[in-house]
PDB file of N, CA and C in Angstrom:
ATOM      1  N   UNK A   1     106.386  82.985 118.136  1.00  0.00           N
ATOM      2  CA  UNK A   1     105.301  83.281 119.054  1.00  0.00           C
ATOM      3  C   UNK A   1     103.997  82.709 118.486  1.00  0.00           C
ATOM      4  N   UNK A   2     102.814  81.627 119.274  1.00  0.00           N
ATOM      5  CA  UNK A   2     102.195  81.464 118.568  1.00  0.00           C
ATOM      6  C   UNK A   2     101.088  82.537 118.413  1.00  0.00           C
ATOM      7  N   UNK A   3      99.977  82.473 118.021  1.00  0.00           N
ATOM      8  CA  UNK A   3      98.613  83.045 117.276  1.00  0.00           C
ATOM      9  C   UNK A   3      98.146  83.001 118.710  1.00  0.00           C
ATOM     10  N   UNK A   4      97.420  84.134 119.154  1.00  0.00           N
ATOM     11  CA  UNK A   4      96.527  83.890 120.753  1.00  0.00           C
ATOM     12  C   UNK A   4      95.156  83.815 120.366  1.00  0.00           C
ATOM     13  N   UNK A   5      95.065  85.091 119.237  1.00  0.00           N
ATOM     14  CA  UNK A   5      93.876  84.849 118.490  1.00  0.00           C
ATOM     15  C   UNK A   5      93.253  83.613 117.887  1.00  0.00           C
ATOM     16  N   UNK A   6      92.114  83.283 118.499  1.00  0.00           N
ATOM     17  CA  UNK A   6      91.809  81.954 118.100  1.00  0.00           C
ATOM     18  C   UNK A   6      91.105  82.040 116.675  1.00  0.00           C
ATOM     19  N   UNK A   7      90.100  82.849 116.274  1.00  0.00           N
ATOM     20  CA  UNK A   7      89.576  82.897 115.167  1.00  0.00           C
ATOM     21  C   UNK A   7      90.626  83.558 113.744  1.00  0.00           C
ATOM     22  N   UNK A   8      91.903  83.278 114.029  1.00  0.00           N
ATOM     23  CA  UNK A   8      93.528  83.534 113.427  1.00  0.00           C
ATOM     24  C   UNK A   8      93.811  82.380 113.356  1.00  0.00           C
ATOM     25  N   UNK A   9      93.788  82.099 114.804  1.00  0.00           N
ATOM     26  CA  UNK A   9      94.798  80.466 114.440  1.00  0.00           C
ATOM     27  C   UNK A   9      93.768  79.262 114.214  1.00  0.00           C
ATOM     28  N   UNK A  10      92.538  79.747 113.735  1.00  0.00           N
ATOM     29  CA  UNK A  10      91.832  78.096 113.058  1.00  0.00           C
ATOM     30  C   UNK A  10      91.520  79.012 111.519  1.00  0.00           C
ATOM     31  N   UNK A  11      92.275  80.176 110.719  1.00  0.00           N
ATOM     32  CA  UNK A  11      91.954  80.282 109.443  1.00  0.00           C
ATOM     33  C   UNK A  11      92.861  79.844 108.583  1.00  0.00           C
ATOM     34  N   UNK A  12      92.416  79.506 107.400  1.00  0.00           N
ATOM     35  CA  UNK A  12      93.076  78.196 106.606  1.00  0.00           C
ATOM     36  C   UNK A  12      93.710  79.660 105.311  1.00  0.00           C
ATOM     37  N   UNK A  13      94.479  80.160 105.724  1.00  0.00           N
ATOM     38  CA  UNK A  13      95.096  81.151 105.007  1.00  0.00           C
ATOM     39  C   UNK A  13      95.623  80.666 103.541  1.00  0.00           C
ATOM     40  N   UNK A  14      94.869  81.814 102.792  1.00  0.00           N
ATOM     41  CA  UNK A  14      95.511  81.531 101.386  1.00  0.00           C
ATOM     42  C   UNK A  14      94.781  80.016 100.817  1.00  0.00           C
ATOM     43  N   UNK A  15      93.827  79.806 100.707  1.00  0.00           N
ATOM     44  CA  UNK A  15      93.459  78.665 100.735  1.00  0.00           C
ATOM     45  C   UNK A  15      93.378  78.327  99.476  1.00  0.00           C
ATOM     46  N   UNK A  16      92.358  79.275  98.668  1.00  0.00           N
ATOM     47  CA  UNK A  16      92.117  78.991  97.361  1.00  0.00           C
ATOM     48  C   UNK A  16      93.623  79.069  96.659  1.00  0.00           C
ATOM     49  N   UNK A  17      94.480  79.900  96.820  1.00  0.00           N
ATOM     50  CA  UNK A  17      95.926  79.489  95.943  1.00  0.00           C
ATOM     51  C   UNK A  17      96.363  77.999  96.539  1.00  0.00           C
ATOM     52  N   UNK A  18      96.063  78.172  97.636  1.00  0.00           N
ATOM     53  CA  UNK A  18      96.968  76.471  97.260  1.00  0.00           C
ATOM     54  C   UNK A  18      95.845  75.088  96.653  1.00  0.00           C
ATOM     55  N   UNK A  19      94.454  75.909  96.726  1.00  0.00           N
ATOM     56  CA  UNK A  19      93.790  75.410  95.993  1.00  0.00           C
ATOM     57  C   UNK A  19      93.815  74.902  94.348  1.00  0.00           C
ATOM     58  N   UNK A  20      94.748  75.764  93.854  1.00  0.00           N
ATOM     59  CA  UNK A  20      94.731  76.380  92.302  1.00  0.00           C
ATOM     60  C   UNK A  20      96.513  75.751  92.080  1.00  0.00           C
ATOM     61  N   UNK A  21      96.489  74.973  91.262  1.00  0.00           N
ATOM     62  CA  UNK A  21      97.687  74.237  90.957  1.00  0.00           C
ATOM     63  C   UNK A  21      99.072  75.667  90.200  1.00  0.00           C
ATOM     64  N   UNK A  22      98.067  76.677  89.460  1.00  0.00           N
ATOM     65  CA  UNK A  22      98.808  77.753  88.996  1.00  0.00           C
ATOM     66  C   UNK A  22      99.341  78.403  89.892  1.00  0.00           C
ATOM     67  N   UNK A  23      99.771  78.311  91.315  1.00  0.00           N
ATOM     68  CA  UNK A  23      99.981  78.922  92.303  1.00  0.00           C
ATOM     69  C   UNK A  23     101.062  78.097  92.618  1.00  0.00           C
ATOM     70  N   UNK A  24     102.638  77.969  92.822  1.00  0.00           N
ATOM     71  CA  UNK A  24     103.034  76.829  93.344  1.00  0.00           C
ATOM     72  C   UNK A  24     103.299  77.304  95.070  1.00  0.00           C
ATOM     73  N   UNK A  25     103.090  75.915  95.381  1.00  0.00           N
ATOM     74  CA  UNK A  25     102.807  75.993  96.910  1.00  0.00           C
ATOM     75  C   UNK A  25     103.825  76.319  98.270  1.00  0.00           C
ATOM     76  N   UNK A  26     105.418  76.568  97.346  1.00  0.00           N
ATOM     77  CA  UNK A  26     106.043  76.752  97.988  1.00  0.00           C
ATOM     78  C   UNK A  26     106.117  78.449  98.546  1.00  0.00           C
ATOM     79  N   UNK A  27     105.961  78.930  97.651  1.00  0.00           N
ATOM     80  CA  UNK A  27     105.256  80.595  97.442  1.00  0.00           C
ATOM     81  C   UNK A  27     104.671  81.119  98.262  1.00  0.00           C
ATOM     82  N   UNK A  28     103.589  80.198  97.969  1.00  0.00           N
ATOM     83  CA  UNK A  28     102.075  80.571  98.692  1.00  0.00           C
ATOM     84  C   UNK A  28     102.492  80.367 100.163  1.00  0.00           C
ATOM     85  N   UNK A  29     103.286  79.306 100.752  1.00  0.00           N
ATOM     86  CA  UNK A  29     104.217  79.051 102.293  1.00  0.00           C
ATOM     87  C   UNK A  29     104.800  80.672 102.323  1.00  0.00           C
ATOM     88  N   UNK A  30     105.274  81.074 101.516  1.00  0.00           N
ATOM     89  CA  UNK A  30     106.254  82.263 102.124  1.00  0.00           C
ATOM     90  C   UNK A  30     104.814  83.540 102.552  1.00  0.00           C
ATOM     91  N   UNK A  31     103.893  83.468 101.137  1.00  0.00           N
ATOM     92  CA  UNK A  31     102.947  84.201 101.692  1.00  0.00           C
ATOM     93  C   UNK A  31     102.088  84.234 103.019  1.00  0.00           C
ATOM     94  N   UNK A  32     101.834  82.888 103.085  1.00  0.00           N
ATOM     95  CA  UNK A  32     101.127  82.714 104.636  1.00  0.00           C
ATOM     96  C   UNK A  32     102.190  82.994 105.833  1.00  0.00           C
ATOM     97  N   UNK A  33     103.655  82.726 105.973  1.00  0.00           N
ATOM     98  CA  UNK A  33     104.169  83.397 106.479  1.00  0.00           C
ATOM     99  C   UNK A  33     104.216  84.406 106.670  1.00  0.00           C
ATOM    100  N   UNK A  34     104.059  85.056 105.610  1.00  0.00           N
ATOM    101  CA  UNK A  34     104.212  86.937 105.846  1.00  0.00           C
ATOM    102  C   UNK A  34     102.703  87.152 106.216  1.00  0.00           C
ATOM    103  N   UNK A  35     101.797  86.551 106.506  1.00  0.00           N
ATOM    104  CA  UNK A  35     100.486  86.890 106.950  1.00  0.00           C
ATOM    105  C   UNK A  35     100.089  86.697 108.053  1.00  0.00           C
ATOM    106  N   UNK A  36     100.983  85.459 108.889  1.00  0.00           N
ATOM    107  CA  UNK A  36     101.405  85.036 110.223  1.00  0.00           C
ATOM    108  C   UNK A  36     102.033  85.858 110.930  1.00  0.00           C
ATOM    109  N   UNK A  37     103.184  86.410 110.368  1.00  0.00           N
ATOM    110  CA  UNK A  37     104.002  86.982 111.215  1.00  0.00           C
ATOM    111  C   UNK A  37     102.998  88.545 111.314  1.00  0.00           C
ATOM    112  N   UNK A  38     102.587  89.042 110.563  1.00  0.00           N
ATOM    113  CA  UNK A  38     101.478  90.092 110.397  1.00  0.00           C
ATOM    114  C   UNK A  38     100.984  90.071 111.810  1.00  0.00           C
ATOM    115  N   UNK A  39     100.202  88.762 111.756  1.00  0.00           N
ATOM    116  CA  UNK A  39      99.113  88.713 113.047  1.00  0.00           C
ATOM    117  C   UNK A  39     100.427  88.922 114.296  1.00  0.00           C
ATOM    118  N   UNK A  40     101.135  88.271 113.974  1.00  0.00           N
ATOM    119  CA  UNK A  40     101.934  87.877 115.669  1.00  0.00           C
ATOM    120  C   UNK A  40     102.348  89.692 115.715  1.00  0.00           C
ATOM    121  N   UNK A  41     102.669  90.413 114.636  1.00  0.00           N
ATOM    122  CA  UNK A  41     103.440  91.963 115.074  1.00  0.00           C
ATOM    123  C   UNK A  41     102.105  92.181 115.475  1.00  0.00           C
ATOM    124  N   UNK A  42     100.552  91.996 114.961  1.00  0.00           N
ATOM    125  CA  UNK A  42      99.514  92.905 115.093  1.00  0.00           C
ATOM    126  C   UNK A  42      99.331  92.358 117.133  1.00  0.00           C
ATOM    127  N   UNK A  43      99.604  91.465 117.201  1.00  0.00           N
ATOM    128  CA  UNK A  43      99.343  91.167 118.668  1.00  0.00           C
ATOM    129  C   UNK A  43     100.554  91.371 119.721  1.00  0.00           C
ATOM    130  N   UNK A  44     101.650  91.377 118.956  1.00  0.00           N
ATOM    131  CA  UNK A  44     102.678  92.261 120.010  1.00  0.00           C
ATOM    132  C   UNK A  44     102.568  93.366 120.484  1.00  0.00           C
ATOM    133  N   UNK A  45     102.366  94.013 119.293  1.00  0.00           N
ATOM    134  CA  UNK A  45     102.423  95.987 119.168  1.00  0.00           C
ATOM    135  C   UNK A  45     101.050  96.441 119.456  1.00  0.00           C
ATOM    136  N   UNK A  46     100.011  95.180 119.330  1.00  0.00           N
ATOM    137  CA  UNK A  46      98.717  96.462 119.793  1.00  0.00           C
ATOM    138  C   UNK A  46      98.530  97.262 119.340  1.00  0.00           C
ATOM    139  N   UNK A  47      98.095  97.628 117.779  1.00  0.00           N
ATOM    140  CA  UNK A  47      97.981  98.859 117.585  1.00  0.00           C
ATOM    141  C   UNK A  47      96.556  99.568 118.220  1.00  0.00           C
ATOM    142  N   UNK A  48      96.250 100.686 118.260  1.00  0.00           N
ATOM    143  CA  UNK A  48      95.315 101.303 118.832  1.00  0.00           C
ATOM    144  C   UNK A  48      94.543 101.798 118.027  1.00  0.00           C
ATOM    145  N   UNK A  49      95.100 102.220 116.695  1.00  0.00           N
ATOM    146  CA  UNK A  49      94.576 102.913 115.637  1.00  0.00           C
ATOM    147  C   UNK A  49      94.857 102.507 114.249  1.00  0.00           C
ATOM    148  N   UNK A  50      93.940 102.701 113.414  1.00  0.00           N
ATOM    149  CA  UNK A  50      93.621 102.643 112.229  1.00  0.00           C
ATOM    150  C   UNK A  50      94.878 103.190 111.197  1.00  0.00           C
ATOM    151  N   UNK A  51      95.879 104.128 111.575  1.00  0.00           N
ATOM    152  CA  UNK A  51      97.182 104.314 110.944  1.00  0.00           C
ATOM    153  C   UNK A  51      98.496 103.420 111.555  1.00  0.00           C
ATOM    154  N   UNK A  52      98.450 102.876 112.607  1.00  0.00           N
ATOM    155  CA  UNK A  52      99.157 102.212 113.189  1.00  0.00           C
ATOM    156  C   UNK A  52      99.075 100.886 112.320  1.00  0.00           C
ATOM    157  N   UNK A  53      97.963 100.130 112.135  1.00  0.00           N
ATOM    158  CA  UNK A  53      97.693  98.699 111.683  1.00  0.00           C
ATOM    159  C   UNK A  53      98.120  98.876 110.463  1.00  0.00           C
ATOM    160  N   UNK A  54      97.663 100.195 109.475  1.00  0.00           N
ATOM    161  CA  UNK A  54      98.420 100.084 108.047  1.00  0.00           C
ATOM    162  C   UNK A  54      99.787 100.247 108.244  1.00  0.00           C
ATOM    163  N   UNK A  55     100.540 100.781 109.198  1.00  0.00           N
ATOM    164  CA  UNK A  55     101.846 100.570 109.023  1.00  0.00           C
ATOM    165  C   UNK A  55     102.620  99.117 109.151  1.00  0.00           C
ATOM    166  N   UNK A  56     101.679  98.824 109.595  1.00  0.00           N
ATOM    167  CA  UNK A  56     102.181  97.131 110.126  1.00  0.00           C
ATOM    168  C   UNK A  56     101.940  96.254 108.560  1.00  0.00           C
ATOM    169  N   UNK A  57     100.511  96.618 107.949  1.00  0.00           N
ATOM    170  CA  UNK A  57     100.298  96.101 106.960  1.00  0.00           C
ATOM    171  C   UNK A  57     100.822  96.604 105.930  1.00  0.00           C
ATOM    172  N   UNK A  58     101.068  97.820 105.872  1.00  0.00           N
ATOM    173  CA  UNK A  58     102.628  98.453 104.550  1.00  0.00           C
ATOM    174  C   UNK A  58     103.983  97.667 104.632  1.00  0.00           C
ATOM    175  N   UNK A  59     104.357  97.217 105.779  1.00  0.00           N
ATOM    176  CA  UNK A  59     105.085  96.325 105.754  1.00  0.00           C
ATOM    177  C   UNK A  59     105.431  95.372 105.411  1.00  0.00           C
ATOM    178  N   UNK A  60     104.003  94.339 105.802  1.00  0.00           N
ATOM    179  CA  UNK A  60     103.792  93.013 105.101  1.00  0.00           C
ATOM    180  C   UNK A  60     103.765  93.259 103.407  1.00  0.00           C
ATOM    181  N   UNK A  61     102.934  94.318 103.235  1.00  0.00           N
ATOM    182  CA  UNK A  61     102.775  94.494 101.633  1.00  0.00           C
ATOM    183  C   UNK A  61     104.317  94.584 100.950  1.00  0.00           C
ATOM    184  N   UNK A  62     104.734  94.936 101.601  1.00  0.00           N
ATOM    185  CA  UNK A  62     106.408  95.246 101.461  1.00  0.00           C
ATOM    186  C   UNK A  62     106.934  93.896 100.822  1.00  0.00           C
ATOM    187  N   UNK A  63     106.843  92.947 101.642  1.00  0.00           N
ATOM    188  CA  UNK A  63     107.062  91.335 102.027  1.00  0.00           C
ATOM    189  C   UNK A  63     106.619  90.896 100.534  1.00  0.00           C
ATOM    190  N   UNK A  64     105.160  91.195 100.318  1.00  0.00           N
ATOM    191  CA  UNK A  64     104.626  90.726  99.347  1.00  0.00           C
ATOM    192  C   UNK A  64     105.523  91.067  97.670  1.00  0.00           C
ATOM    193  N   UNK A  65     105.268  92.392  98.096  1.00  0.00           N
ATOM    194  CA  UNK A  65     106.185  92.939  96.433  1.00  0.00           C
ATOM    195  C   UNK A  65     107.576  91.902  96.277  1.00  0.00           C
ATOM    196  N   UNK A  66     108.346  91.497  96.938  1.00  0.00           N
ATOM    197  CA  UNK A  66     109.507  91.212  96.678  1.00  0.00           C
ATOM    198  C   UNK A  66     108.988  89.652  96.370  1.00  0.00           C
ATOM    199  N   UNK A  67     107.984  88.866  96.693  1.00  0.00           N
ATOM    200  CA  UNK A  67     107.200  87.665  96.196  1.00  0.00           C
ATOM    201  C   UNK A  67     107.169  87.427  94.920  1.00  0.00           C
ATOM    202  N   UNK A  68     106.852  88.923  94.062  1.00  0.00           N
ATOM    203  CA  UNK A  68     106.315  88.478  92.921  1.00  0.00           C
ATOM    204  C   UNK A  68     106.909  88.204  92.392  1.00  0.00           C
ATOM    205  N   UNK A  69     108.131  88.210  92.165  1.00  0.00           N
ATOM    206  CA  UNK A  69     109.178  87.808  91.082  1.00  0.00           C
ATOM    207  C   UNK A  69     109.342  85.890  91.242  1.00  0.00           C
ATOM    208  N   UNK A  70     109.282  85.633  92.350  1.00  0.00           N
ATOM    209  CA  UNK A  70     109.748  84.312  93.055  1.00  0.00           C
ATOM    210  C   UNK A  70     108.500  83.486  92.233  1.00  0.00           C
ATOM    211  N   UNK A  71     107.167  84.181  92.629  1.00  0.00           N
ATOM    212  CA  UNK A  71     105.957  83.678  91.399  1.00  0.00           C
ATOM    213  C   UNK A  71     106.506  83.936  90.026  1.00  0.00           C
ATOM    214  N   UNK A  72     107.259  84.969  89.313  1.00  0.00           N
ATOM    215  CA  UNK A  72     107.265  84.940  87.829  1.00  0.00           C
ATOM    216  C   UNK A  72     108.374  83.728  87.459  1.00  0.00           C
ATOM    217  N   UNK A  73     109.166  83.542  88.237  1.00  0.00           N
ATOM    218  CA  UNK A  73     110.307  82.448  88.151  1.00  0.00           C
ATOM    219  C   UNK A  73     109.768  80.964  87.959  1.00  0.00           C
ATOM    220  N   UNK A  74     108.434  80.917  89.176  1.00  0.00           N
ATOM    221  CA  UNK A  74     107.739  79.968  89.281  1.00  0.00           C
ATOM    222  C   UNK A  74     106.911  79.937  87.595  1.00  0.00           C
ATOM    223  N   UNK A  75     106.641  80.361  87.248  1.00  0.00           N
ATOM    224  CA  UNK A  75     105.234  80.215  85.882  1.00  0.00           C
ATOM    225  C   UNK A  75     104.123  80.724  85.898  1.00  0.00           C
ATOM    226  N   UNK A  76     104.672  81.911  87.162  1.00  0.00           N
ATOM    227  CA  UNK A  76     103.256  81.949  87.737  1.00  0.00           C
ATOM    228  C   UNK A  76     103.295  83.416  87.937  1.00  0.00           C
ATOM    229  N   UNK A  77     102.533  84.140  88.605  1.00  0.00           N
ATOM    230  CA  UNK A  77     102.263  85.309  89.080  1.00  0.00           C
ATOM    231  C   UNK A  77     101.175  86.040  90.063  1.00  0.00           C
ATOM    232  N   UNK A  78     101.219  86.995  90.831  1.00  0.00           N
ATOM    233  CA  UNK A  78      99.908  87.472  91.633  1.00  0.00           C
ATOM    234  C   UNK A  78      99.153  88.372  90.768  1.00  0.00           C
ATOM    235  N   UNK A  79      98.250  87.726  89.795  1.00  0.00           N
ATOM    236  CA  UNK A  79      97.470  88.116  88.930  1.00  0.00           C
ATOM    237  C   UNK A  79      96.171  89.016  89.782  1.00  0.00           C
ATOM    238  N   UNK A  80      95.146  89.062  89.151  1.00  0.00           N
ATOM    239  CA  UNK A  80      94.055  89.842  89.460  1.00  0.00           C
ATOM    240  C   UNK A  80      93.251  89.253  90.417  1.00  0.00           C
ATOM    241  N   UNK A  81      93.230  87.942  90.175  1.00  0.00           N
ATOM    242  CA  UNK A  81      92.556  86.711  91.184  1.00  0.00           C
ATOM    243  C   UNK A  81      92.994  86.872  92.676  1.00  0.00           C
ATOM    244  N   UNK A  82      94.298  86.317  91.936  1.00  0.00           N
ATOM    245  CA  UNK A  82      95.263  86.245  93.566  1.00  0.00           C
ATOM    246  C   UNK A  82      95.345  87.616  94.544  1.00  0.00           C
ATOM    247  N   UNK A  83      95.173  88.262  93.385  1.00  0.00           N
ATOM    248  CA  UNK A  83      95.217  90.170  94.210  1.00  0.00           C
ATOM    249  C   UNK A  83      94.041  89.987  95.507  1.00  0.00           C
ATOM    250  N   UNK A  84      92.959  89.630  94.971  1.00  0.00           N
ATOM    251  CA  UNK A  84      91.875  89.867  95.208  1.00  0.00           C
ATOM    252  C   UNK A  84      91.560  88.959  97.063  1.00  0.00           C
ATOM    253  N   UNK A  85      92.461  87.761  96.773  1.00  0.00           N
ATOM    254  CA  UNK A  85      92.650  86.611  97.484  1.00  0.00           C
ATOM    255  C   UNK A  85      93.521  87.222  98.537  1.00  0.00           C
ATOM    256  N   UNK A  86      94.421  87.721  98.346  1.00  0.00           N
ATOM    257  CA  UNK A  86      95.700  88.598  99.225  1.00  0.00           C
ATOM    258  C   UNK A  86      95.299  89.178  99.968  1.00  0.00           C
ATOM    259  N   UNK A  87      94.050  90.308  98.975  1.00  0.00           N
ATOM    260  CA  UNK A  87      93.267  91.586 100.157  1.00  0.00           C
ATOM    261  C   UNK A  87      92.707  91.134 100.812  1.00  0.00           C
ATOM    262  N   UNK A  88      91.724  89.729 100.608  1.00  0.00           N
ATOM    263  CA  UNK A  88      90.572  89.960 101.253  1.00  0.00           C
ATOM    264  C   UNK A  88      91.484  89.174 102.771  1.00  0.00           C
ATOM    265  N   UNK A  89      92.123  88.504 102.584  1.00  0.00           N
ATOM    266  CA  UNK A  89      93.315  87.936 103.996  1.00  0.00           C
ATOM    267  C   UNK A  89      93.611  89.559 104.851  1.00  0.00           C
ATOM    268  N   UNK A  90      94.384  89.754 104.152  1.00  0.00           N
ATOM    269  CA  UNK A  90      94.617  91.364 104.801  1.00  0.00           C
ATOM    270  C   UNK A  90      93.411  91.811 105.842  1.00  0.00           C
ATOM    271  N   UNK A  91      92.542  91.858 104.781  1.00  0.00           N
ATOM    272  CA  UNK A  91      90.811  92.609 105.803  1.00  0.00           C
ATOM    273  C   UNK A  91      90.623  91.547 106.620  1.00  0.00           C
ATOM    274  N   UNK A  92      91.030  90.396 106.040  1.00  0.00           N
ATOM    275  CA  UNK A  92      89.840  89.364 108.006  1.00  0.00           C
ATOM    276  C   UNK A  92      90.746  89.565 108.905  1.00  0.00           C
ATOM    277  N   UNK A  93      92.663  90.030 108.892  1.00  0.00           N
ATOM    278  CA  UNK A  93      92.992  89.926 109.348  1.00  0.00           C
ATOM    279  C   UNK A  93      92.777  91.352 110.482  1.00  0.00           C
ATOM    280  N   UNK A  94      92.475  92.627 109.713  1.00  0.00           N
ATOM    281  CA  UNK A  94      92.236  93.697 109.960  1.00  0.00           C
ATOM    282  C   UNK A  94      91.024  93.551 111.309  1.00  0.00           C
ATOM    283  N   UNK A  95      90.000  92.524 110.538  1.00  0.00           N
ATOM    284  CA  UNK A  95      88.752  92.518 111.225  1.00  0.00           C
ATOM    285  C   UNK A  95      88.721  92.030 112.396  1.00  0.00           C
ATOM    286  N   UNK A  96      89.850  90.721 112.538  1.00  0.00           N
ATOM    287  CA  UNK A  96      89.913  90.167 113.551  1.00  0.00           C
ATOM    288  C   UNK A  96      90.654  90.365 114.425  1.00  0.00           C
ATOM    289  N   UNK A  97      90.978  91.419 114.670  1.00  0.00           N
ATOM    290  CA  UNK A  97      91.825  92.375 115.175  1.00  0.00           C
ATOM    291  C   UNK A  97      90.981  93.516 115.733  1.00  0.00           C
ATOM    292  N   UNK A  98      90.010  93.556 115.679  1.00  0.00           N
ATOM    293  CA  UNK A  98      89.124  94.403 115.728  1.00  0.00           C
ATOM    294  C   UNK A  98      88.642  95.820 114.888  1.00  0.00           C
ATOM    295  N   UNK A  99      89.440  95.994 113.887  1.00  0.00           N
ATOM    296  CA  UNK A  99      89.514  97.052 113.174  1.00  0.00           C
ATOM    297  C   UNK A  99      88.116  96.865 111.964  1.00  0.00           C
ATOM    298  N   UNK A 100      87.192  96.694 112.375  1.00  0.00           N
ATOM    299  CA  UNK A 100      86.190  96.723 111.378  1.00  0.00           C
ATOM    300  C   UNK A 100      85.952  97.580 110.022  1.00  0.00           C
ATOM    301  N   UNK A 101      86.520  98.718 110.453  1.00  0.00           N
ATOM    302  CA  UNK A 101      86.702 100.090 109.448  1.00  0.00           C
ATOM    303  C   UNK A 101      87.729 100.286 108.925  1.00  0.00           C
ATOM    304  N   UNK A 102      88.742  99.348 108.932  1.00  0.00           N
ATOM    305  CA  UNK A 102      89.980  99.182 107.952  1.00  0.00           C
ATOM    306  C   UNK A 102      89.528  99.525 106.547  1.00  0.00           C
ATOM    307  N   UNK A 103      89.766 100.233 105.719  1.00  0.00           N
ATOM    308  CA  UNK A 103      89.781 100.346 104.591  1.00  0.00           C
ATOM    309  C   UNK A 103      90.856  99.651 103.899  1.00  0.00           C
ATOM    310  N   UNK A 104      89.841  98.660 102.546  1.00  0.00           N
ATOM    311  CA  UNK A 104      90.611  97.341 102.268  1.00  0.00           C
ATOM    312  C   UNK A 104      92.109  97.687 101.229  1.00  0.00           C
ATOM    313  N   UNK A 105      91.847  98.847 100.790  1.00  0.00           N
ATOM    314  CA  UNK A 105      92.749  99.716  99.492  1.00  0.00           C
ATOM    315  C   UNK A 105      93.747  99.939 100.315  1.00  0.00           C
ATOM    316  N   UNK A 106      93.436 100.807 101.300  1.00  0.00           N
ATOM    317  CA  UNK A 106      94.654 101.084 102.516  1.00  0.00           C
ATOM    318  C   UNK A 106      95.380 100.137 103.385  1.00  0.00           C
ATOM    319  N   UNK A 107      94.800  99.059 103.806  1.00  0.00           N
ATOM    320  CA  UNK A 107      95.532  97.680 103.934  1.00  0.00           C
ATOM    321  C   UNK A 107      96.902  98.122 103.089  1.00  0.00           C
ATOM    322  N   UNK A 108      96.693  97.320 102.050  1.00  0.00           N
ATOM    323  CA  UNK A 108      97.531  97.516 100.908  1.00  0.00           C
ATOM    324  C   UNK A 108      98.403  98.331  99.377  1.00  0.00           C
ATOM    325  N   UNK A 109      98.161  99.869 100.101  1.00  0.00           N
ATOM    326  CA  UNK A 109      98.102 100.461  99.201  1.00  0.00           C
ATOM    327  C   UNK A 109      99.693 100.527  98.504  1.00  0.00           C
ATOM    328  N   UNK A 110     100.929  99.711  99.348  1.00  0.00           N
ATOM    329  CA  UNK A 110     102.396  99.905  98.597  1.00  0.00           C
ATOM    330  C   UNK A 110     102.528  98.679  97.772  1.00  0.00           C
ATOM    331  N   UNK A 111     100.996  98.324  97.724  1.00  0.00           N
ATOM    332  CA  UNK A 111     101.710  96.833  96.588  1.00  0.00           C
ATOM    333  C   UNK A 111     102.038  97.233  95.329  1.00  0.00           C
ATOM    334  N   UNK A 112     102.788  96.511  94.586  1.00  0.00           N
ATOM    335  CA  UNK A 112     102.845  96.586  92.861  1.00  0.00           C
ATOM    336  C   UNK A 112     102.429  95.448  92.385  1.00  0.00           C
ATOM    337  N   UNK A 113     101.639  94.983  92.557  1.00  0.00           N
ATOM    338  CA  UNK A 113     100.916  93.500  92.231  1.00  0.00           C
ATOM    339  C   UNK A 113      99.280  94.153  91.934  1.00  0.00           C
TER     340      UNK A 113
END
């Protein structure tokens, strides 16, 4: 399904990791996937509320945990940087969605990264 959201489908997701050679880029593909498909559940399901969208995004975070290993295999890992890079995707995605008051911790609070 594509992106309807237009200010979704012109963001250059994950940018700075594939910016950063310590990141390998095949990874970082699975991540922007799981950040894609995010948007497409957030525009199927409509959430209405602020516990609804974290369930959608506990999910993705879900997605994410099972990543990290695929990074430690790689040489690599979702360090403190990349953490930081992950959330702040999470929140524009939150934002652009209309959820302005997403709390950015709650986005993501089942990660182990």
């Amino acid at each position: 399904m594509p992106i309807t959201n237009q200010q979704v489908a012109g963001h250059a997701f994950l940018q700075q990791m594939y910016d950063d050679s310590y990141f390998p880029d095949h990874v970082v593909d699975r991540e922007k996937a799981i950040l894609l498909r995010l948007c497409e559940r957030v525009e199927v399901e409509q959430p209405l509320d602020l516990e609804t969208l974290y369930a959608l995004t506990q999910a993705a975070t879900e997605e994410f945990n099972l990543l990290d290993r695929e990074f430690v295999a790689a040489g690599s890992g979702i360090e403190t940087v990349a953490r930081e890079w992950i959330c702040d995707e999470f929140c524009f995605i939150a934002s652009a969605y209309g959820f302005m008051d997403a709390d950015a911790e709650e986005l993501t609070s089942g990660r182990d990264w």
